[in-house]
Structures are given as structure tokens and as C-alpha cells.
N, C-alpha and C. Protein backbone atom coordinates (compact mmCIF):
# COMPACT_ATOMS: atom_id res chain seq x y z
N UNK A 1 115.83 115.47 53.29
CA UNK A 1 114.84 114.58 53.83
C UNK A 1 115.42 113.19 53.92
N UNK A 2 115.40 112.22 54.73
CA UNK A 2 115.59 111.08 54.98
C UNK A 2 114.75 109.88 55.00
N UNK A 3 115.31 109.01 54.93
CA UNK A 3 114.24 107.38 54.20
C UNK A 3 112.66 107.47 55.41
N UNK A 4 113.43 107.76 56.84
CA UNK A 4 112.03 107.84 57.58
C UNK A 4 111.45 108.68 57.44
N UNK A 5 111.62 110.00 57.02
CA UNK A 5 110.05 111.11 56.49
C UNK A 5 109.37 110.68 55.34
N UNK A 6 110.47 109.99 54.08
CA UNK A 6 109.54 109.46 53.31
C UNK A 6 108.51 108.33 53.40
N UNK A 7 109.46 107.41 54.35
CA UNK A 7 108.34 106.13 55.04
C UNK A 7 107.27 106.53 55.64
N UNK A 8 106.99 108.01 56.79
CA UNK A 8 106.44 108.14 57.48
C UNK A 8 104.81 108.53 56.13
N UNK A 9 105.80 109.63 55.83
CA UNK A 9 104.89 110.19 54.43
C UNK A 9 103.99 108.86 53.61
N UNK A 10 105.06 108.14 53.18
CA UNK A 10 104.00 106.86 51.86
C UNK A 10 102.84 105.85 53.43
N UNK A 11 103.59 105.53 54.71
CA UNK A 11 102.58 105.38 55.51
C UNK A 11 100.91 105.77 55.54
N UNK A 12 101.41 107.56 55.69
CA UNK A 12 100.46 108.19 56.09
C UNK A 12 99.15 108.08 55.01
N UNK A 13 99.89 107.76 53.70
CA UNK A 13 98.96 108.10 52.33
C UNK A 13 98.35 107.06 52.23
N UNK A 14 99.11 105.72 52.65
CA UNK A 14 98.47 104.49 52.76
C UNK A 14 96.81 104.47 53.27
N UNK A 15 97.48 105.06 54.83
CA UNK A 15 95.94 105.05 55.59
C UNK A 15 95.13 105.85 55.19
N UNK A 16 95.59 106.74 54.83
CA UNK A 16 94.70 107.45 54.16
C UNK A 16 93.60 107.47 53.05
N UNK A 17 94.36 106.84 52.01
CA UNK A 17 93.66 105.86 51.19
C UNK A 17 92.74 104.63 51.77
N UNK A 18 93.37 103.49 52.68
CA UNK A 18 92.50 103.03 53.33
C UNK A 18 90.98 103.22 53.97
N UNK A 19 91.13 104.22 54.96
CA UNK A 19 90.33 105.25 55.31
C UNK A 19 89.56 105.27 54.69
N UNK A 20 89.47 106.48 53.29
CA UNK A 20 88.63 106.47 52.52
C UNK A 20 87.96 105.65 51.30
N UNK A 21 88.49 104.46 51.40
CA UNK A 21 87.75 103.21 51.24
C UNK A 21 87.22 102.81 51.68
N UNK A 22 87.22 102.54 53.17
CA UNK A 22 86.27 101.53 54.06
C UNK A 22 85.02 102.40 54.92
N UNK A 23 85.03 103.72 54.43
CA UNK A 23 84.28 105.30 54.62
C UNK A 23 83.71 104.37 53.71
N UNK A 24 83.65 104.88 52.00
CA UNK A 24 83.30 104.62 51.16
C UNK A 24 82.33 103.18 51.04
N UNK A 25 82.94 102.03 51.63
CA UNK A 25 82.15 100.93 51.62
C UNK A 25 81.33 101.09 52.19
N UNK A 26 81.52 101.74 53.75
CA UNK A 26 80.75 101.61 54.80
C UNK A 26 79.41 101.87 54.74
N UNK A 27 79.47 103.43 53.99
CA UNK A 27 78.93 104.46 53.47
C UNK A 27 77.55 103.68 53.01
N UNK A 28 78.04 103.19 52.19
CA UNK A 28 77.14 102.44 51.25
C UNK A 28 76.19 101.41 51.70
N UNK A 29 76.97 100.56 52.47
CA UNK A 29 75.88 99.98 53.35
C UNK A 29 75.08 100.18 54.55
N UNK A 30 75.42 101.85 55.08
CA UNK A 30 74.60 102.69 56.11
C UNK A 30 75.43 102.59 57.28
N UNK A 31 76.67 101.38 57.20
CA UNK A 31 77.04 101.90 58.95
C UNK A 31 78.49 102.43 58.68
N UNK A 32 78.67 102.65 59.97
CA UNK A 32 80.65 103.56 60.10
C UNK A 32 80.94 102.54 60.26
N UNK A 33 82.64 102.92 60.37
CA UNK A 33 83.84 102.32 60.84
C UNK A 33 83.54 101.26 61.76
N UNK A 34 84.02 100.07 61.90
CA UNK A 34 83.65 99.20 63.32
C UNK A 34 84.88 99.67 63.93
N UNK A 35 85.01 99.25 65.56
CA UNK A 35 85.95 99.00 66.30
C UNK A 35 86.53 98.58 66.12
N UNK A 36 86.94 97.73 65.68
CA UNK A 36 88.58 97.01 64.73
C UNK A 36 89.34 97.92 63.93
N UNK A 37 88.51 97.97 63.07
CA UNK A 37 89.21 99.24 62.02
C UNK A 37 89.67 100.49 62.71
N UNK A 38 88.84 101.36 63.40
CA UNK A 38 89.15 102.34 64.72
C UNK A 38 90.81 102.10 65.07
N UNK A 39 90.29 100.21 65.85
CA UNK A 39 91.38 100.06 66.41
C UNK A 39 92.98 100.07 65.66
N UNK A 40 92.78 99.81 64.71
CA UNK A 40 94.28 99.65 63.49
C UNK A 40 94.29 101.12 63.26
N UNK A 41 93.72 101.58 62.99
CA UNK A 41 94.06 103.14 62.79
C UNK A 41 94.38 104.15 63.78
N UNK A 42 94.10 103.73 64.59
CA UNK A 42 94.71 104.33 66.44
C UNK A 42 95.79 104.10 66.58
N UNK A 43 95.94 102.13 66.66
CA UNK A 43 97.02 101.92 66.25
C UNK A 43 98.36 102.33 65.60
N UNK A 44 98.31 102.68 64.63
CA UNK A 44 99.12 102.72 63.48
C UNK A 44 99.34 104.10 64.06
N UNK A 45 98.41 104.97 64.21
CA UNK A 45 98.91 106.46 64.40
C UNK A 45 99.34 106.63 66.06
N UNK A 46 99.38 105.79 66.77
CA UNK A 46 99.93 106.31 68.06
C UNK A 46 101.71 105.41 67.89
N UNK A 47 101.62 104.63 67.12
CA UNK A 47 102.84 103.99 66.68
C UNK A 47 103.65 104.95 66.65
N UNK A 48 103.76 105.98 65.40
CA UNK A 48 104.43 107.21 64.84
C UNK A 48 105.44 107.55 65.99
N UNK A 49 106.57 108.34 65.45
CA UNK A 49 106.98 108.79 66.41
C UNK A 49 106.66 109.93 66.93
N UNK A 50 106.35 110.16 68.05
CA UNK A 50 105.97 111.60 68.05
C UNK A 50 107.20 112.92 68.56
N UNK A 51 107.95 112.71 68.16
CA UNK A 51 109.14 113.60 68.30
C UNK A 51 109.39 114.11 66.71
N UNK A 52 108.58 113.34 66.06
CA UNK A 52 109.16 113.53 64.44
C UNK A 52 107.87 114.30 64.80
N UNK A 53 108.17 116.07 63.83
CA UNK A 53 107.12 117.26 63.79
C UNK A 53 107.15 117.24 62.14
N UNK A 54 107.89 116.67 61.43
CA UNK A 54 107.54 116.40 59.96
C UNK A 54 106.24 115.70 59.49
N UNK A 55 105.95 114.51 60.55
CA UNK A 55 105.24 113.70 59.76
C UNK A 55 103.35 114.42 60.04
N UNK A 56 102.76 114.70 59.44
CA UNK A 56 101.42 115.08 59.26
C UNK A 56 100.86 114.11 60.29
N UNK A 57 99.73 114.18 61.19
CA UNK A 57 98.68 113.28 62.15
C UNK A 57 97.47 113.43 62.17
N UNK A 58 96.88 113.31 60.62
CA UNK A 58 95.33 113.49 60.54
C UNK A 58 94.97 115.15 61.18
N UNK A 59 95.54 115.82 60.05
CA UNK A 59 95.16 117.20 59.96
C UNK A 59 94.20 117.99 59.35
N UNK A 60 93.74 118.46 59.72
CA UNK A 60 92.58 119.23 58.82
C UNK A 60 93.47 119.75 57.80
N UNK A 61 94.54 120.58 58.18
CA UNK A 61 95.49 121.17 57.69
C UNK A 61 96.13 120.70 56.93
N UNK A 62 96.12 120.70 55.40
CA UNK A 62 96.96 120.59 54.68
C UNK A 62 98.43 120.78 54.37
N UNK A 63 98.78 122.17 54.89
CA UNK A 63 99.78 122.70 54.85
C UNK A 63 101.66 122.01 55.37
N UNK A 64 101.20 121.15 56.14
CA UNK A 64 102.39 120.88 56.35
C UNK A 64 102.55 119.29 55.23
N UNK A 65 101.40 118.98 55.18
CA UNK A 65 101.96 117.83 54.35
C UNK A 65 102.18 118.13 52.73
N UNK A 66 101.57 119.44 52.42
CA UNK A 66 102.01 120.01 50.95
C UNK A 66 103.16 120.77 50.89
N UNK A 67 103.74 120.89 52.33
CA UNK A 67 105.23 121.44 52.82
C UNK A 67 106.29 120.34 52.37
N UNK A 68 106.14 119.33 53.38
CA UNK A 68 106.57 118.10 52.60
C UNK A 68 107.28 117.47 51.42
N UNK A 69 105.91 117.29 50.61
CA UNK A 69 105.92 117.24 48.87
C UNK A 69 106.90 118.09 48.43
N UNK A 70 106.48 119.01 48.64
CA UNK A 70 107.18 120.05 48.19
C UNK A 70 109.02 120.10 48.41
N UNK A 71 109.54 119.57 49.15
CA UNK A 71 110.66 119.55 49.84
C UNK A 71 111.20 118.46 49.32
N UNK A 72 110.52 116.97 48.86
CA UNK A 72 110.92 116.12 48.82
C UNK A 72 110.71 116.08 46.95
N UNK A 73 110.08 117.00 46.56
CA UNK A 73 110.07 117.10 45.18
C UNK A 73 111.28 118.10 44.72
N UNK A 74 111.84 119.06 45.46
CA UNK A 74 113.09 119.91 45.50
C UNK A 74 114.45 119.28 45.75
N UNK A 75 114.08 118.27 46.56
CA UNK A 75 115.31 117.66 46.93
C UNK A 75 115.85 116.34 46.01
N UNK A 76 114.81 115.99 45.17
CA UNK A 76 114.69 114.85 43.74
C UNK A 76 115.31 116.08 42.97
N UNK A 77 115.26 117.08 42.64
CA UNK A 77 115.26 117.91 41.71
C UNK A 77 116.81 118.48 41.97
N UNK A 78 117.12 118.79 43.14
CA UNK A 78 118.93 118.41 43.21
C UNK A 78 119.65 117.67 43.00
N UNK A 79 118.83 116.47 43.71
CA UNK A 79 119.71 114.84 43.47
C UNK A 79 119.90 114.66 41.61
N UNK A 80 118.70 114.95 40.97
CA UNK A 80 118.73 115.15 39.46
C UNK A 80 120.05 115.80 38.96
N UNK A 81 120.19 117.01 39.81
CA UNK A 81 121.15 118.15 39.10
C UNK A 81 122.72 117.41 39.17
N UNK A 82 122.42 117.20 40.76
CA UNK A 82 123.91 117.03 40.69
C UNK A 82 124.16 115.57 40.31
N UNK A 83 123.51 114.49 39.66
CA UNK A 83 123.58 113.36 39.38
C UNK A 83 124.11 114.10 38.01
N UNK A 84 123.55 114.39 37.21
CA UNK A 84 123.31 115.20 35.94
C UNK A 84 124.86 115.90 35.73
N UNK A 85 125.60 116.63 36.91
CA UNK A 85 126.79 117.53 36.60
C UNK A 85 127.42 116.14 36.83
N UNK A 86 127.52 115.13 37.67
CA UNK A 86 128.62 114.15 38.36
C UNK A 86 128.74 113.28 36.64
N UNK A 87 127.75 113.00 35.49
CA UNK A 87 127.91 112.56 34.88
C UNK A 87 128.57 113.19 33.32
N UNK A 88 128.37 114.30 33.50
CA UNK A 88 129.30 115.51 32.37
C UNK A 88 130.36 115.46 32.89
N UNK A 89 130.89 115.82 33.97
CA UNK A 89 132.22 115.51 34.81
C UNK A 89 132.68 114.08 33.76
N UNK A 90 132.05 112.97 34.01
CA UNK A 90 132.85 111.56 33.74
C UNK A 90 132.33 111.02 32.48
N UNK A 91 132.26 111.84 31.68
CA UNK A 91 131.77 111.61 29.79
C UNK A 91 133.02 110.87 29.70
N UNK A 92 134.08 111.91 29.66
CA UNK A 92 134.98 111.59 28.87
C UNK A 92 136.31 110.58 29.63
N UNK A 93 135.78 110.55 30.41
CA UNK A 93 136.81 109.12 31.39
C UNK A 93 136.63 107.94 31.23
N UNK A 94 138.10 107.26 31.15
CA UNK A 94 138.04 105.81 30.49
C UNK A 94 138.60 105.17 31.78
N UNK A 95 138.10 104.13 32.15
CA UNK A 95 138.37 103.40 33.21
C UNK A 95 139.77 101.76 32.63
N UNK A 96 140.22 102.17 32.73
CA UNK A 96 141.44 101.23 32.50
C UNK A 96 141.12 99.73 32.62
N UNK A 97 141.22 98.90 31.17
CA UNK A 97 141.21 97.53 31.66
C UNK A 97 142.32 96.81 31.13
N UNK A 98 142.32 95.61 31.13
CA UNK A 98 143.50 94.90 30.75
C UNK A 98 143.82 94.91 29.17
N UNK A 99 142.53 95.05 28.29
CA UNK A 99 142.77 95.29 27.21
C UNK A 99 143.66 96.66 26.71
N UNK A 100 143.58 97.63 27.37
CA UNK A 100 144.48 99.23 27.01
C UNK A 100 145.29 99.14 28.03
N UNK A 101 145.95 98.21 28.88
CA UNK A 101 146.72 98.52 29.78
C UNK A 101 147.67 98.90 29.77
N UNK A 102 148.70 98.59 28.00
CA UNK A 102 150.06 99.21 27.95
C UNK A 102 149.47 100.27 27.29
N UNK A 103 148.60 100.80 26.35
CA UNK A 103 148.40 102.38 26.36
C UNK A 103 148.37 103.14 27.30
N UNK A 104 147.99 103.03 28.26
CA UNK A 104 147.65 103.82 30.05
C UNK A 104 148.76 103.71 30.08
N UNK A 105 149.59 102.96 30.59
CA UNK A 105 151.54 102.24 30.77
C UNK A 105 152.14 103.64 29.92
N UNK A 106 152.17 103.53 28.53
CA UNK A 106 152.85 104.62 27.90
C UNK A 106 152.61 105.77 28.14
N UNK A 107 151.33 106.26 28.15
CA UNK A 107 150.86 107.50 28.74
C UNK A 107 151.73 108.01 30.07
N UNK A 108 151.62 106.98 30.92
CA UNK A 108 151.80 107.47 32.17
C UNK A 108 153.01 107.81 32.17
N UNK A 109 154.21 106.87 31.23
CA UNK A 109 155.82 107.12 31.01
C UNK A 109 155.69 108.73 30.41
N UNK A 110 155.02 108.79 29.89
CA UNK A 110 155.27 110.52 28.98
C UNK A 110 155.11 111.19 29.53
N UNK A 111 154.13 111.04 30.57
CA UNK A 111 153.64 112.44 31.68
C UNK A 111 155.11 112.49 32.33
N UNK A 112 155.38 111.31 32.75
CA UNK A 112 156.69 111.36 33.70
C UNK A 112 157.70 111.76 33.65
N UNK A 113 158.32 111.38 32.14
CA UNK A 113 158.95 111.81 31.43
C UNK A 113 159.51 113.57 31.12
N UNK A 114 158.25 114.13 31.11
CA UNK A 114 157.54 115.79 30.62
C UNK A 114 157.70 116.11 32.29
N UNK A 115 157.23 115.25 33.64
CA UNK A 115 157.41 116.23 34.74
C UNK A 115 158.89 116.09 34.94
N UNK A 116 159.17 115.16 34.78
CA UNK A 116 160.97 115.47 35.16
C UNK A 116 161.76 116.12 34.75
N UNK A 117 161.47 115.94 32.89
CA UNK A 117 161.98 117.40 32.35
C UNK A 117 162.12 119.02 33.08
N UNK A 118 160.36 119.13 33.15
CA UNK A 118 160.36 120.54 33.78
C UNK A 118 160.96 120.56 35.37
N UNK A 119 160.89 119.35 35.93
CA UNK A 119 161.39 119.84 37.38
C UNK A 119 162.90 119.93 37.01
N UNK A 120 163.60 119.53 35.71
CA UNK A 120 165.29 119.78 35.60
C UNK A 120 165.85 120.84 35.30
N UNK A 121 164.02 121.51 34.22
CA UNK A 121 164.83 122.82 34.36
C UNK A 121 164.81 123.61 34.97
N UNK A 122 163.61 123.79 36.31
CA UNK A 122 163.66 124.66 37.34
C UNK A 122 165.04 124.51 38.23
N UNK A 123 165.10 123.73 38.38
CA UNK A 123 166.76 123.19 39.02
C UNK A 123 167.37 124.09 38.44
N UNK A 124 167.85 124.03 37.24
CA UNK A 124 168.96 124.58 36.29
C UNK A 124 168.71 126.22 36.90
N UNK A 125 167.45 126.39 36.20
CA UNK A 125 166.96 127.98 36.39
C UNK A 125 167.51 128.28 37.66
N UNK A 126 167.51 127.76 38.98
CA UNK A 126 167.40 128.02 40.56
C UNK A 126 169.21 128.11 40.56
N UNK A 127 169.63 127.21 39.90
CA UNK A 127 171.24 127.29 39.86
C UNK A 127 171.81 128.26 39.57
N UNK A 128 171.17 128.67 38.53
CA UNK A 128 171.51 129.66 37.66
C UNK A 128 171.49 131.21 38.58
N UNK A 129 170.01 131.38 39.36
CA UNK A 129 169.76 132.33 40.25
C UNK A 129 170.73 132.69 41.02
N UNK A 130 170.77 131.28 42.17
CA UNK A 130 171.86 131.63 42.91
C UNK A 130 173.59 131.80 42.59
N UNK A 131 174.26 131.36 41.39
CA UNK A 131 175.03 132.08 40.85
C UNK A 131 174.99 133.26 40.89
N UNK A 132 174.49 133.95 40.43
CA UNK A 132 173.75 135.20 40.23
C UNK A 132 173.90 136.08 41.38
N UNK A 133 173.28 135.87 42.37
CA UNK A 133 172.93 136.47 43.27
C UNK A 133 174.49 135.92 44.40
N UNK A 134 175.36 135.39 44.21
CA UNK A 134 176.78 135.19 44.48
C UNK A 134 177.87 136.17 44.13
N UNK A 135 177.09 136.68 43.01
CA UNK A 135 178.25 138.01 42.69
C UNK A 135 177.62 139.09 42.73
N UNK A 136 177.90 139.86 43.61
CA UNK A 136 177.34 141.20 44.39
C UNK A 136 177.80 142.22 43.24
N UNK A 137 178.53 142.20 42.27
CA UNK A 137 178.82 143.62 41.28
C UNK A 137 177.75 143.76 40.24
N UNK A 138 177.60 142.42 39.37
CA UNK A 138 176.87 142.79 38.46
C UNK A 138 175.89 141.89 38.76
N UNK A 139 175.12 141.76 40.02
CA UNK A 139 173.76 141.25 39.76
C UNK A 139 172.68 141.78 39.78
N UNK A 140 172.58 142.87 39.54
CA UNK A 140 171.34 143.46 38.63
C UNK A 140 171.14 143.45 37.34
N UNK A 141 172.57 143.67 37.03
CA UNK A 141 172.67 143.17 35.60
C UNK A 141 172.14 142.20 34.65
N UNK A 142 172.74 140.93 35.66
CA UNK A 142 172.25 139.49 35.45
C UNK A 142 170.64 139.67 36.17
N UNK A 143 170.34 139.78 36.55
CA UNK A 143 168.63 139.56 37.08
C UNK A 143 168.08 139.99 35.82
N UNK A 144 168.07 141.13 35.26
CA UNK A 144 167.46 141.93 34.11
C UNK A 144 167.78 141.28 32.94
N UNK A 145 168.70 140.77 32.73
CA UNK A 145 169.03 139.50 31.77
C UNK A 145 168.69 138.59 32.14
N UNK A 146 168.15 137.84 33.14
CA UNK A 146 167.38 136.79 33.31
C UNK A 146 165.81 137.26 32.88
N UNK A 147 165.31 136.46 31.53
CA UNK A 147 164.24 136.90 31.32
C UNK A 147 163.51 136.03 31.12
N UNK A 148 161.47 135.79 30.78
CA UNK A 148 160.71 134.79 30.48
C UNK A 148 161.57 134.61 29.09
N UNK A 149 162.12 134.75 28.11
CA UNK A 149 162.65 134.28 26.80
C UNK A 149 163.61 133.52 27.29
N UNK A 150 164.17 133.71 27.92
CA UNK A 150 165.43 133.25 28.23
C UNK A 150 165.53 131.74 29.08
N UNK A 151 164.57 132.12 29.88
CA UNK A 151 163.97 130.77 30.64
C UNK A 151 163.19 130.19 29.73
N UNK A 152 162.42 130.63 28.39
CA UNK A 152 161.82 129.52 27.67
C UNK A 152 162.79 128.86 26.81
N UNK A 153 163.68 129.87 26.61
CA UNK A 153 165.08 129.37 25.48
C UNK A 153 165.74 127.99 25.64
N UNK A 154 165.89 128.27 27.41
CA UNK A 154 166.77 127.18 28.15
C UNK A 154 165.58 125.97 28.33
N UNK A 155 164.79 126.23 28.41
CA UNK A 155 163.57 125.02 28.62
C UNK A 155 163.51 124.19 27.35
N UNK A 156 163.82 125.04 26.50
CA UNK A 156 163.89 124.18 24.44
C UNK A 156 165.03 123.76 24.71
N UNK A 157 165.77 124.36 24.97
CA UNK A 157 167.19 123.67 25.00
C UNK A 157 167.24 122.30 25.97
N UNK A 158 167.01 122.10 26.99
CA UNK A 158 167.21 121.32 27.64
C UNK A 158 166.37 120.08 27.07
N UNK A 159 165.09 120.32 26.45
CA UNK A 159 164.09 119.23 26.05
C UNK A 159 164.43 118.46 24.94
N UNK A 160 165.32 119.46 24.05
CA UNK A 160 165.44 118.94 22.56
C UNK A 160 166.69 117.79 22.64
């Protein structure tokens, strides 16, 4: 739903309310509506757009304006949810200021540090492959001796 169905909507409730106030006064002192009032309320409702089939136009019918509500009380009730997940998402995130700026600084050296490592030893590992696969006698041999231990072995090795 968008800002103009809800405008059209708190509009409509307006006059509505109106309406049944100046009923109510009128009431009381024995006459209807004057022509003025008529006229603002003609007004106001030939204003509307009439291409918009959302907005209710003095219906007997309830139904589309408890359609409405209903839609715009479902659609609060998402905006809730996912406001609600967007803020579990960002509990635990710290927004960097000048006060922690060389903690963030060090951090960021260690990550860097740790990816370069591992991209040195895939290198190594890939070197190692194509060696391997250079000598046509015993490279099955060597493949089957290339193992996950072996690649974790060389990964300690290279880090320490």
C-alpha cells in the first residue's frame, strides 16, 4: 500500500466522522445538512481520484474498506517483521569510530595476513599438481599420495 491509499483512507474517515457530527447536530435541532456542507462534501468526494478503485466512495458496503484495514494492518505487520530480522542481523555490529580505529587497523592486518597465507598455499599445492601431472610414469602414484593430510600438513608447515 502506498502514502496515497493511506491519505485517501485517513481522508475518507475524516469526512466521515464529520458527517456524522453535523447529522448529529443537525439532528437535534430538526433540520438536515445545509447546502454548504452538501457542497464541501461533493466537493471533497468528486476531488478523489477516480481511477484509484482502492479508495471506498460512500458505500453502503463495507467490504472494501475492511479490505483495506486489513491490508494495511498486514503490511505494518511485515514492515514489523522484517524491521525486527534487519535488527538481529545488526546486534552484533560495531560501526567503527576514531576511538577503535587502530583495533579495526589490526584486525584488518590479520585477516590479510591469514588470506595471503592461504592463497600461498594453494599456489604451492597447484605447483605441486602440475609437477605431478609432468611426469607421465608415476602420476597416479603421486595423485594418491596427494592427500587432505598432506595438504593440511603443508598448510601447518607453511604458517608456522
Amino acid at each position: 500500500m502506498d502514502v496515497s491509499q493511506s491519505e485517501a483512507e485517513s481522508d475518507y474517515d475524516d469526512l466521515a466522522k464529520a458527517r456524522k457530527l453535523a447529522i448529529k447536530r443537525n439532528t437535534k435541532r430538526g433540520k438536515t445538512a445545509d447546502a454548504d456542507e452538501f457542497s464541501t462534501i461533493l466537493t471533497s468526494i468528486l476531488a478523489q481520484d477516480s481511477r484509484d478503485t482502492n479508495a471506498p466512495i460512500m458505500a453502503k458496503d463495507r467490504t472494501r474498506e475492511n479490505q483495506i484495514r486489513e491490508e494495511l494492518i498486514s503490511y505494518r505487520a511485515r514492515k514489523a517483521l522484517v524491521d525486527e530480522k534487519r535488527q538481529l542481523l545488526n546486534k552484533d555490529r560495531v560501526i567503527p569510530t576514531l576511538e577503535n580505529f587502530d583495533y579495526e587497523r589490526k584486525l584488518r592486518k590479520v585477516a590479510t595476513r591469514g588470506v595471503i597465507k592461504l592463497f600461498n598455499v594453494i599456489k604451492a599445492q597447484q605447483t605441486e599438481l602440475t609437477h605431478i601431472t609432468k611426469t607421465p610414469t608415476t602420476r597416479t602414484e603421486k595423485v594418491a599420495e596427494m592427500s587432505k593430510s598432506k595438504f593440511l600438513d603443508l598448510l601447518k608447515a607453511k604458517t608456522s
